[in-house]
N, C-alpha and C. Protein backbone atom coordinates (compact mmCIF):
# COMPACT_ATOMS: atom_id res chain seq x y z
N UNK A 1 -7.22 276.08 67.94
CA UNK A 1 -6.72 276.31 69.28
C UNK A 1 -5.86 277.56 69.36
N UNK A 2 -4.74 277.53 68.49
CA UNK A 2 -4.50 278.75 68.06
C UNK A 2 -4.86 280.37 67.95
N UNK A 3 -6.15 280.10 67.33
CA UNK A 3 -6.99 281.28 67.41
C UNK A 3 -7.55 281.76 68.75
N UNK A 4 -8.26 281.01 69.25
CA UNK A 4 -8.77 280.83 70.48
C UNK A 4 -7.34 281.49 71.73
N UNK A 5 -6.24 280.75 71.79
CA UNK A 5 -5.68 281.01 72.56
C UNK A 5 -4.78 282.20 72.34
N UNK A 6 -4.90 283.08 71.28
CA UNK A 6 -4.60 284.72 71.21
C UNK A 6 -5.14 285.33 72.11
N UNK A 7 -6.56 285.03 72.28
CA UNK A 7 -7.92 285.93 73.05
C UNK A 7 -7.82 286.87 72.57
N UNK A 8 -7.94 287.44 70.91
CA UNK A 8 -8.32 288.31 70.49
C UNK A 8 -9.22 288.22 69.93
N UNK A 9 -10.02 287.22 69.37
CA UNK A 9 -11.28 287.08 68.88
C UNK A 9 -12.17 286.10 69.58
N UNK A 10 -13.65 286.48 69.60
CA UNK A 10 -14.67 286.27 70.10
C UNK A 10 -15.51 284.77 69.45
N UNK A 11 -14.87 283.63 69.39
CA UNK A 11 -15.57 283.04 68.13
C UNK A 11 -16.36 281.87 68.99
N UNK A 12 -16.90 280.99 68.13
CA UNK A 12 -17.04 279.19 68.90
C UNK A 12 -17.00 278.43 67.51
N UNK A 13 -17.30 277.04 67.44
CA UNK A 13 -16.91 276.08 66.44
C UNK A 13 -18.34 275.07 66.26
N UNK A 14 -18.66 275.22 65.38
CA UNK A 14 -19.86 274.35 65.12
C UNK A 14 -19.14 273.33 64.36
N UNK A 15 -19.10 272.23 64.50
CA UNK A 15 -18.16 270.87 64.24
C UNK A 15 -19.27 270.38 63.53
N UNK A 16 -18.46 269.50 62.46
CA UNK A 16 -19.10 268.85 61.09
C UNK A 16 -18.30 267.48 60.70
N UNK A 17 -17.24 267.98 60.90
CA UNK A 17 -16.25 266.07 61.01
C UNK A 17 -15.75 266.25 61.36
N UNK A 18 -14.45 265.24 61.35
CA UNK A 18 -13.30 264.95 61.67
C UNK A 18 -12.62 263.77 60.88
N UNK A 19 -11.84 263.76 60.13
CA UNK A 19 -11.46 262.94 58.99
C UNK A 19 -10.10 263.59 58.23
N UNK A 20 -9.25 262.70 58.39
CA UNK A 20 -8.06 262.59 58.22
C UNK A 20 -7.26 263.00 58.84
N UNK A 21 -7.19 263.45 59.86
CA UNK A 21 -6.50 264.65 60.66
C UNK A 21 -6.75 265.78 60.27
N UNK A 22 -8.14 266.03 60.31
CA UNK A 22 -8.26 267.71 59.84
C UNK A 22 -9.72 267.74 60.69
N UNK A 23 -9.68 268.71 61.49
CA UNK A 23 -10.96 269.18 62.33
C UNK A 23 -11.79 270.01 61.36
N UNK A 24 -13.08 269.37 60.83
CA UNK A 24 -13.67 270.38 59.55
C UNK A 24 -14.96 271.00 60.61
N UNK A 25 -14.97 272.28 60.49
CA UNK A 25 -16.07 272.75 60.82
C UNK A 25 -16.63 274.26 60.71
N UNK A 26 -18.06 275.03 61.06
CA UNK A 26 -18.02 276.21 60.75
C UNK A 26 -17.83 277.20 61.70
N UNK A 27 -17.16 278.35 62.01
CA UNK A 27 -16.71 279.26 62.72
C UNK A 27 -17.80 280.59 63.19
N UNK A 28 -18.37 280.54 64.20
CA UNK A 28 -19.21 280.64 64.94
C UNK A 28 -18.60 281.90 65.11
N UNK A 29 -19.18 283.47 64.57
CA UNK A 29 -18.66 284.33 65.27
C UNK A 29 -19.35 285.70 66.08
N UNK A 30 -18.31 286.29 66.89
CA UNK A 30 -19.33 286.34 68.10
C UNK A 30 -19.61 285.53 69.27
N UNK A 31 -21.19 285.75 69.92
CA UNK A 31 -22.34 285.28 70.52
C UNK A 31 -23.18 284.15 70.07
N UNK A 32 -22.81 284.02 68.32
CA UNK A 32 -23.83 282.91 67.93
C UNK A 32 -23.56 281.72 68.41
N UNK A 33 -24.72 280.85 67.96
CA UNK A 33 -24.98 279.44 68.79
C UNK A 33 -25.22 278.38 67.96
N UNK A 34 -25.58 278.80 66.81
CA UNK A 34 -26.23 278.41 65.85
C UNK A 34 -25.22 278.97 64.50
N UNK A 35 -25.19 277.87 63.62
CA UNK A 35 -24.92 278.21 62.41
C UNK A 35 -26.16 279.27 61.19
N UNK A 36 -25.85 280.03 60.57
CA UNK A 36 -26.42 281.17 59.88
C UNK A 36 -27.09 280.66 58.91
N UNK A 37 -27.89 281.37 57.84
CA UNK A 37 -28.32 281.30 56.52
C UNK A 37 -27.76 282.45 55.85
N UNK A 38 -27.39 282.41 54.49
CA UNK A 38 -26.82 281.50 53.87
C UNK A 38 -25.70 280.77 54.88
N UNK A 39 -25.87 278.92 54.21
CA UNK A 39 -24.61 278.36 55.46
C UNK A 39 -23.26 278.88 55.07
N UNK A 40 -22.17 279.40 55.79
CA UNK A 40 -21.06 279.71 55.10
C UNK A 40 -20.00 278.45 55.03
N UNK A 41 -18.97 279.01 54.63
CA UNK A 41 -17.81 277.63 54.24
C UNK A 41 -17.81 277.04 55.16
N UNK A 42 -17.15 275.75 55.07
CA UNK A 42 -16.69 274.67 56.09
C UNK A 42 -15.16 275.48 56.78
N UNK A 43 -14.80 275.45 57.02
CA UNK A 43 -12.81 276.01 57.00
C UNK A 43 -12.49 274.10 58.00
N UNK A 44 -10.76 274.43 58.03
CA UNK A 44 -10.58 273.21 58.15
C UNK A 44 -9.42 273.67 58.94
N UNK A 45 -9.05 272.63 60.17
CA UNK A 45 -7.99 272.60 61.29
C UNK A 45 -7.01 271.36 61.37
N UNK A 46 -5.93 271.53 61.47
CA UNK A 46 -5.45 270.43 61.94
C UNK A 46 -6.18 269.72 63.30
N UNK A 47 -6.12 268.75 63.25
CA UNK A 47 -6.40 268.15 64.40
C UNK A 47 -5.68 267.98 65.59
N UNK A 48 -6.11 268.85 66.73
CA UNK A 48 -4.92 269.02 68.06
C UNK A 48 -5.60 268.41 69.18
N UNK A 49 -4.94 268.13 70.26
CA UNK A 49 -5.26 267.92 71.09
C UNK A 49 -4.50 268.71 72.42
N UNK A 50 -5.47 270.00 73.11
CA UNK A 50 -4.99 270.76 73.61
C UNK A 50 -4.15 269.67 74.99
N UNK A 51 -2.62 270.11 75.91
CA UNK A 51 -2.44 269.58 76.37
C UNK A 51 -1.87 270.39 77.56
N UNK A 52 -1.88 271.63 77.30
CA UNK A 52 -1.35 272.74 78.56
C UNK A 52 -1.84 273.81 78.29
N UNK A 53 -1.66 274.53 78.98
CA UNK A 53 -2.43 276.06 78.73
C UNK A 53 -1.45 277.08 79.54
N UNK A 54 -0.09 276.62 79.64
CA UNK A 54 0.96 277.34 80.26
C UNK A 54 1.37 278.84 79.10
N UNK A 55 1.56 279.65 80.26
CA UNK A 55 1.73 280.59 79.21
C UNK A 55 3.24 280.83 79.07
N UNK A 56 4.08 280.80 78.36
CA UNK A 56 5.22 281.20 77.80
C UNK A 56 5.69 282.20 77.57
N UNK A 57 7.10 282.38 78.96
CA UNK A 57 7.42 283.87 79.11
C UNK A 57 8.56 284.26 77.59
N UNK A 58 8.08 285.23 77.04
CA UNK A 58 8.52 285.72 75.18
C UNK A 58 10.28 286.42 75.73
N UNK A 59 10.54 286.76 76.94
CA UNK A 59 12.18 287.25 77.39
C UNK A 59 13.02 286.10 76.98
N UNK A 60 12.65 285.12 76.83
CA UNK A 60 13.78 284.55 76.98
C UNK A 60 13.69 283.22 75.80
N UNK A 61 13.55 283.60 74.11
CA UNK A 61 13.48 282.98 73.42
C UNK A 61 13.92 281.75 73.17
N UNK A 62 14.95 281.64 73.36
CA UNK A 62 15.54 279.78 73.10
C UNK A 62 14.39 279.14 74.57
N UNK A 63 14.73 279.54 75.30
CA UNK A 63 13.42 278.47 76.35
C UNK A 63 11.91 278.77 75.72
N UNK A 64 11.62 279.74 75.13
CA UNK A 64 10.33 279.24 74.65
C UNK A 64 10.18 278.75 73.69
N UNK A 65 11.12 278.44 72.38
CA UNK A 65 10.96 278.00 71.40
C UNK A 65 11.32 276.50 71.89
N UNK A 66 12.02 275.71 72.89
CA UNK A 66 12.05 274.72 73.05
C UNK A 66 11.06 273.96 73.90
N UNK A 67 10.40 274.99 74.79
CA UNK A 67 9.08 274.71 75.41
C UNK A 67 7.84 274.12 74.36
N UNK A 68 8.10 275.07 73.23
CA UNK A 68 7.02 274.94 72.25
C UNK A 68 7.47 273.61 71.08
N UNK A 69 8.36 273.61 70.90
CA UNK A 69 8.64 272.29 70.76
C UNK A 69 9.07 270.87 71.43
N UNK A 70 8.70 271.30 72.36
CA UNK A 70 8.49 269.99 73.41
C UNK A 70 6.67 270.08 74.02
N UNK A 71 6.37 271.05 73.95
CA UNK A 71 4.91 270.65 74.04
C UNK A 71 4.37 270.12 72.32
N UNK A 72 4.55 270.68 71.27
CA UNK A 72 4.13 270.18 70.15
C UNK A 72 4.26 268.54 70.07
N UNK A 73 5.90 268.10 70.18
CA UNK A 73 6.16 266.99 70.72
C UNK A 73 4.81 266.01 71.33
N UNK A 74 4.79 266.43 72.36
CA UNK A 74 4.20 266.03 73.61
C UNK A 74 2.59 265.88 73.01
N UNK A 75 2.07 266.85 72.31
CA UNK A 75 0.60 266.78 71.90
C UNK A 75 0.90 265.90 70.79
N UNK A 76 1.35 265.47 69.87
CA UNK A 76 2.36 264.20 68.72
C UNK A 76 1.74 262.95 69.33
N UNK A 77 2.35 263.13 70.74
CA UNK A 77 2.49 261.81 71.13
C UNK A 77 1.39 261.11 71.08
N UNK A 78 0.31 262.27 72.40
CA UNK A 78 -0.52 261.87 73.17
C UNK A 78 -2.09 261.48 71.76
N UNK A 79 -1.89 262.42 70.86
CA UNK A 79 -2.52 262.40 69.62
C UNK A 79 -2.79 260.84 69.21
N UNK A 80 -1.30 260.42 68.70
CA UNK A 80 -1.16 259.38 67.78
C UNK A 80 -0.94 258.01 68.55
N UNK A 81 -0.88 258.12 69.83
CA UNK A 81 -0.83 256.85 70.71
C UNK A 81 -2.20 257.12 70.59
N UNK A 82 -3.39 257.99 71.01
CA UNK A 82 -4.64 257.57 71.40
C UNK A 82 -5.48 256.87 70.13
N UNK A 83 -5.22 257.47 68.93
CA UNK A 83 -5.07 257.09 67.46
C UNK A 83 -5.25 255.64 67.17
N UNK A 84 -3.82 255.38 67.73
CA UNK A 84 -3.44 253.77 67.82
C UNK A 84 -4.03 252.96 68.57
N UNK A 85 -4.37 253.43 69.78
CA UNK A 85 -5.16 252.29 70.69
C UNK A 85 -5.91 252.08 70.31
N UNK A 86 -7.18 253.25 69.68
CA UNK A 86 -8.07 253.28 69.45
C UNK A 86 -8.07 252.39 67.77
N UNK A 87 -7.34 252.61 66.92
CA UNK A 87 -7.29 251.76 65.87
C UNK A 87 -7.04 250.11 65.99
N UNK A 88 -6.31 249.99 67.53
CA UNK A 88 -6.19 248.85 68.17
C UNK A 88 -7.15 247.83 68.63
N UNK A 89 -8.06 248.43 69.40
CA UNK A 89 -9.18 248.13 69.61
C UNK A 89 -10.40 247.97 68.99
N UNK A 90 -10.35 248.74 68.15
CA UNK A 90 -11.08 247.91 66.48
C UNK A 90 -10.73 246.90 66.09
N UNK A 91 -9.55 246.70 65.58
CA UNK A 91 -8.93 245.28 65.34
C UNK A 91 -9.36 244.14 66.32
N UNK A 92 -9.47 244.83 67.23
CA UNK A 92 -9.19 243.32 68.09
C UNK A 92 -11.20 243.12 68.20
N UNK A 93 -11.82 243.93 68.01
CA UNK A 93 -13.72 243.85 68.09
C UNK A 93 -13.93 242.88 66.91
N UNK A 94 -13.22 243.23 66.00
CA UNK A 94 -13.65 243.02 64.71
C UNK A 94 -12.74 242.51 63.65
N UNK A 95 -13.14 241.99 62.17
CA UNK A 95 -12.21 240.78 61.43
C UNK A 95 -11.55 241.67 60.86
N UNK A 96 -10.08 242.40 61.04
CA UNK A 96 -9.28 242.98 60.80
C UNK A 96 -8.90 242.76 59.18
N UNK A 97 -8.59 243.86 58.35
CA UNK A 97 -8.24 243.81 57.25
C UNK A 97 -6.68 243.52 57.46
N UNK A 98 -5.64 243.09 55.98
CA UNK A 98 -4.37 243.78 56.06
C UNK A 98 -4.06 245.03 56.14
N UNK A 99 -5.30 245.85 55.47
CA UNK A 99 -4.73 247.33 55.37
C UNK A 99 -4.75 248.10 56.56
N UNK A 100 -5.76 247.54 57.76
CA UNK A 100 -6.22 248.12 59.16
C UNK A 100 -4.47 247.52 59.66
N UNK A 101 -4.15 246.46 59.48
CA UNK A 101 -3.16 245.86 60.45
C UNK A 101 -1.67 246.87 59.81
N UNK A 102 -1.76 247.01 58.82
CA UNK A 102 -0.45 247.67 58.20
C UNK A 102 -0.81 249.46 58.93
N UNK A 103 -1.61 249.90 58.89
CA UNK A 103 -2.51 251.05 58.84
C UNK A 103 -1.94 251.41 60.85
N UNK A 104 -2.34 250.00 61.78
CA UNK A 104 -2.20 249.63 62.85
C UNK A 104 -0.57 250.30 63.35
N UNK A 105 0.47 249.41 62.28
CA UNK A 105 1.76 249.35 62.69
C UNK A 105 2.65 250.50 62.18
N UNK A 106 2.02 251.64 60.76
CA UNK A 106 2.36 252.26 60.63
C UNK A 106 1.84 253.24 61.76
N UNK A 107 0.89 253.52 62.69
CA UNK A 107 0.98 254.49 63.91
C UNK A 107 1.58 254.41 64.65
N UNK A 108 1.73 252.88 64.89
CA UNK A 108 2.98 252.99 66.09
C UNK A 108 4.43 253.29 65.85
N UNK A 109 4.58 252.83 64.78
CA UNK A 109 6.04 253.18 64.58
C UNK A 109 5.90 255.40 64.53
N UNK A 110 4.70 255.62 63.94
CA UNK A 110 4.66 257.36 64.43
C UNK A 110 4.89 257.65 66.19
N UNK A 111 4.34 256.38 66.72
CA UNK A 111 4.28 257.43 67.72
C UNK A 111 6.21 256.34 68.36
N UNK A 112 6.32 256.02 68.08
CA UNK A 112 8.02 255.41 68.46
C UNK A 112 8.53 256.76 67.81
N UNK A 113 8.62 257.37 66.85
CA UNK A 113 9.24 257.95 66.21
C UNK A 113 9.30 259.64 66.98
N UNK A 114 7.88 259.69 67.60
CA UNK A 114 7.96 260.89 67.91
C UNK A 114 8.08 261.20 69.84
N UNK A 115 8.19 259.77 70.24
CA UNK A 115 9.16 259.38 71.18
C UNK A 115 10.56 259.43 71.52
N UNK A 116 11.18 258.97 70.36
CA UNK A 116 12.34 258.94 69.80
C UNK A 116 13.19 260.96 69.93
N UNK A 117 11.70 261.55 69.21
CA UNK A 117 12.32 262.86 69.28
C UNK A 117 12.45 263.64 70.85
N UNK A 118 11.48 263.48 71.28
CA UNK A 118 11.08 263.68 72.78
C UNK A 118 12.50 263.30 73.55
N UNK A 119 12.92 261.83 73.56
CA UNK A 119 13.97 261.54 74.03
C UNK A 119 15.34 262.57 73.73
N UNK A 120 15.33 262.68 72.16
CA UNK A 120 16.12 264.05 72.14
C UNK A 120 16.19 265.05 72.55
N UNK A 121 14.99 265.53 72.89
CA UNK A 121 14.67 266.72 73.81
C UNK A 121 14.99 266.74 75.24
N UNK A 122 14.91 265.53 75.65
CA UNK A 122 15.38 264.93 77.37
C UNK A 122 16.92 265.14 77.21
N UNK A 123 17.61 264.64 76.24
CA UNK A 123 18.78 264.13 76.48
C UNK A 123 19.68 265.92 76.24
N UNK A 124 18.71 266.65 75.53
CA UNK A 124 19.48 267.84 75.52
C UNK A 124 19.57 268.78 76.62
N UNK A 125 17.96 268.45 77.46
CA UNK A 125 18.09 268.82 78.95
C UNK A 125 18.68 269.20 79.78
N UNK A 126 19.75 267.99 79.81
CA UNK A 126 20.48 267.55 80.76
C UNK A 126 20.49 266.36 81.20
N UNK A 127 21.72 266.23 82.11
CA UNK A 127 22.16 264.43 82.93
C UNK A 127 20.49 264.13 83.99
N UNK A 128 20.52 265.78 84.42
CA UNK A 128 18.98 265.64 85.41
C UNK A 128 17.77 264.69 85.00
N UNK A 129 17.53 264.96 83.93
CA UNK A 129 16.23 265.05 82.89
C UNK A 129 16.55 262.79 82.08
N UNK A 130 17.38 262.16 83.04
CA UNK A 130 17.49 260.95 82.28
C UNK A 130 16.44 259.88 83.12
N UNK A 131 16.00 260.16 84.15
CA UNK A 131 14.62 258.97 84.69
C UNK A 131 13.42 259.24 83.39
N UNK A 132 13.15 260.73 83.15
CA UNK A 132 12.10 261.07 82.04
C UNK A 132 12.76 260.01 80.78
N UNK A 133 14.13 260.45 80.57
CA UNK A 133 14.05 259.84 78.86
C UNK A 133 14.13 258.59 78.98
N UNK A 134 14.34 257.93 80.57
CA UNK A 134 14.09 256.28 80.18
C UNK A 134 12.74 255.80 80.43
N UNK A 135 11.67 256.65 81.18
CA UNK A 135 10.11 256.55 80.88
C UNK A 135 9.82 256.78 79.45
N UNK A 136 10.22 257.41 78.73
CA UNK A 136 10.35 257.48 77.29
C UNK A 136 10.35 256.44 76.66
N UNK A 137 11.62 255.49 76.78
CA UNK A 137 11.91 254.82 76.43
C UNK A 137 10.95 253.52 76.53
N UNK A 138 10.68 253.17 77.85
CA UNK A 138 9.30 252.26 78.17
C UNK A 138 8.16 252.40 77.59
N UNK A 139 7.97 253.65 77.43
CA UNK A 139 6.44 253.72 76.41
C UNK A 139 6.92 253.08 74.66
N UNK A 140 7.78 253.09 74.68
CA UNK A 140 7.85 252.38 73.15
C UNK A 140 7.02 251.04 72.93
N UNK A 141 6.96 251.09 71.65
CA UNK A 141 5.90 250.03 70.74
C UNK A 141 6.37 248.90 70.45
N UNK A 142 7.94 249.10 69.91
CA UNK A 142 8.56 248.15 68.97
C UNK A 142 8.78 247.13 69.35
N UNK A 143 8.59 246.10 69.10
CA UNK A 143 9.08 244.51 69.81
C UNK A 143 10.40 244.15 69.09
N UNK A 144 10.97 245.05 68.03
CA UNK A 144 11.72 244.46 66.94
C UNK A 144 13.56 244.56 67.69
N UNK A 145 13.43 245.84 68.64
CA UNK A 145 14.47 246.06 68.96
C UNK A 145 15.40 247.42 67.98
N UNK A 146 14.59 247.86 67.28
CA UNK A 146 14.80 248.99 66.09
C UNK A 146 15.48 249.99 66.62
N UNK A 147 14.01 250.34 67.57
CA UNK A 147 13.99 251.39 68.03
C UNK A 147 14.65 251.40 69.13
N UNK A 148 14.93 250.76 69.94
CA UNK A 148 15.60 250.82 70.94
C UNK A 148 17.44 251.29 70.68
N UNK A 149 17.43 250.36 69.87
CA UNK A 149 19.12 251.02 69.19
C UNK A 149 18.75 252.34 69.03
N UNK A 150 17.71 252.68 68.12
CA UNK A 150 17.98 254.01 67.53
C UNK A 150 18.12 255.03 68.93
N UNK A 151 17.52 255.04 69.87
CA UNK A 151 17.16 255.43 71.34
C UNK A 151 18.69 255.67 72.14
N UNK A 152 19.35 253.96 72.16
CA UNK A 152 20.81 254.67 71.98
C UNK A 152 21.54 255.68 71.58
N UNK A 153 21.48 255.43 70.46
CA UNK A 153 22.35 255.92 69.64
C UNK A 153 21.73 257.65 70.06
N UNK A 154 20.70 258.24 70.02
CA UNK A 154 20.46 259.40 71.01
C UNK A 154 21.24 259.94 71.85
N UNK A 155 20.62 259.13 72.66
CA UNK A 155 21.74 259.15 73.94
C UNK A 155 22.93 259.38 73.80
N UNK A 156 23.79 257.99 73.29
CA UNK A 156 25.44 258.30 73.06
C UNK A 156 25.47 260.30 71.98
N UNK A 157 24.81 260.20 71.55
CA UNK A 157 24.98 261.56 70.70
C UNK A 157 25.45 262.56 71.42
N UNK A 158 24.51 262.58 72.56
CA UNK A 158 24.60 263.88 73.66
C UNK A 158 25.32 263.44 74.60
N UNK A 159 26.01 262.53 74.54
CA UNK A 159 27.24 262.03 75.44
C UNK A 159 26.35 261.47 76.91
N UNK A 160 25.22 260.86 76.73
CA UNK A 160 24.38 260.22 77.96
C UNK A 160 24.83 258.81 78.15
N UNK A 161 25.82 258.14 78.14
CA UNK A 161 26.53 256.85 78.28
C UNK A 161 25.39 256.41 79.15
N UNK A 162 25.21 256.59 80.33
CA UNK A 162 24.67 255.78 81.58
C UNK A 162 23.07 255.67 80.94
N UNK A 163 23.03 256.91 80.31
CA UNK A 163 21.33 256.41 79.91
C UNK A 163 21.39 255.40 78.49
N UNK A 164 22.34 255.34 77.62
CA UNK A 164 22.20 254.26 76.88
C UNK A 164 22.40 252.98 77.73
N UNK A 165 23.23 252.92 78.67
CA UNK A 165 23.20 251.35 78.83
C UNK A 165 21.93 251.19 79.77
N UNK A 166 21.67 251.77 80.29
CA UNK A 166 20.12 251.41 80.71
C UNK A 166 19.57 251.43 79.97
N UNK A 167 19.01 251.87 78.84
CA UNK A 167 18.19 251.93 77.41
C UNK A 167 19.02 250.26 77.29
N UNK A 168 19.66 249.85 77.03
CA UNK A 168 20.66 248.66 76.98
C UNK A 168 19.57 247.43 77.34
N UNK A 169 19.76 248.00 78.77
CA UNK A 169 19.20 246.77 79.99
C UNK A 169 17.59 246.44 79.39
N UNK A 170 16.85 247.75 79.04
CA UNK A 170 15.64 248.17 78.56
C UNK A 170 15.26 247.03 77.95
N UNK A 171 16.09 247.71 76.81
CA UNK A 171 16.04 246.57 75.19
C UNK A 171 16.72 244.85 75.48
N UNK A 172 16.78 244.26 76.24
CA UNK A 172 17.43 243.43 76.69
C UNK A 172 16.03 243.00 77.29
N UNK A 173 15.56 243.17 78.62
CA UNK A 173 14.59 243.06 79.35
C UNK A 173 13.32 242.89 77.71
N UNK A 174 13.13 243.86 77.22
CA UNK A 174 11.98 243.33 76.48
C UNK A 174 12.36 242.79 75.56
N UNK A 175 13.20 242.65 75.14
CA UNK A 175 13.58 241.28 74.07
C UNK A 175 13.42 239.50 74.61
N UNK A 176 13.56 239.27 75.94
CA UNK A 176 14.03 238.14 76.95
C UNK A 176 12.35 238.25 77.33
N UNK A 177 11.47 239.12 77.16
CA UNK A 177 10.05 239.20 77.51
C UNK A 177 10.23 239.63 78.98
N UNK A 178 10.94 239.88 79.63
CA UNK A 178 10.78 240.09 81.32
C UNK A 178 10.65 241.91 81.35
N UNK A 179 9.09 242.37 80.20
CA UNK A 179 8.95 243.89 80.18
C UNK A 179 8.11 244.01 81.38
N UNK A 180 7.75 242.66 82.09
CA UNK A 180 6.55 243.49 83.23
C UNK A 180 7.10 243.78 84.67
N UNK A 181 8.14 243.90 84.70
CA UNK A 181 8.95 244.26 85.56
C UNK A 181 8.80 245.76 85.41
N UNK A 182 9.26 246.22 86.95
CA UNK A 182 9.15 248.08 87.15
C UNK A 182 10.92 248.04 86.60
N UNK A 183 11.33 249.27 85.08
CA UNK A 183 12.60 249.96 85.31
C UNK A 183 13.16 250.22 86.57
């Protein structure tokens, strides 16, 4: 995506897998359409999932380096939640291993985790930016109540009192099970 979104080179992607988080495939360059003879290497990508195509004004560095780490963030999320559902929904088709179910709970706690950071990113915002970090907060996984402290404790960091005790009410509400209620 990277490459592509320089627009300095002319390429396309002839795709071959996708396995482990790595986009494997061969690099199409030019006009071609078709992969060549001799075949050349595989090369290998992280696996992204494009999520904006905003362009980022370079004057004013601290806002773009936090733009870019709040969209990285943001593609984290949307990545490893779809990951999970989708690993979710296997489980539930089919006679689930332990290692699928451990496999299951270690994504979610990734994507709590990279929620968790996001929320940091809200809470550094500003007081403005606290309806977002308590939608944040609602997309969480954890039933355990873990994360929700940890979510606090965020908050109180950046001196967001009012958004921890709503994070409070949050973790309260889904502990008591009354999560299908609107925040």
């Amino acid at each position: 995506l990277a490459r592509l979104a320089s627009g300095r080179k002319t390429e396309s992607y002839w795709p071959v897998a996708v396995a482990d988080g790595k986009f494997h495939c061969i690099i199409l360059k030019g006009q071609d359409t078709h992969p060549y003879f001799p075949k050349p290497l595989l090369s290998e990508f992280d696996f992204a999932i494009p999520i904006s195509s905003r362009v980022v004004n370079e004057e004013d560095e601290e806002v773009a380096n936090a733009q870019t780490e709040k969209d990285k963030l943001e593609e984290a999320f949307v990545r490893n939640n779809l990951l999970s559902s989708l690993l979710g929904d296997l489980l539930e088709a089919t006679h689930s291993t332990h290692s699928q179910r451990t496999e299951l709970a270690r994504r979610d706690v990734e994507v709590d985790k990279t929620l968790l950071q996001l929320l940091a990113v809200e809470c550094r915002e500003g007081e403005e930016r606290g309806m977002k970090a308590l939608e944040l907060v609602g997309l969480m996984k954890d039933q355990t109540g873990r994360m929700m402290e940890a979510a606090v404790k965020v908050a109180e960091r950046y001196e967001r009192r009012v958004l921890g005790e709503k994070i409070r009410e949050v973790a309260e509400k889904r502990l008591r099970g009354d999560d299908d209620e609107d925040m």
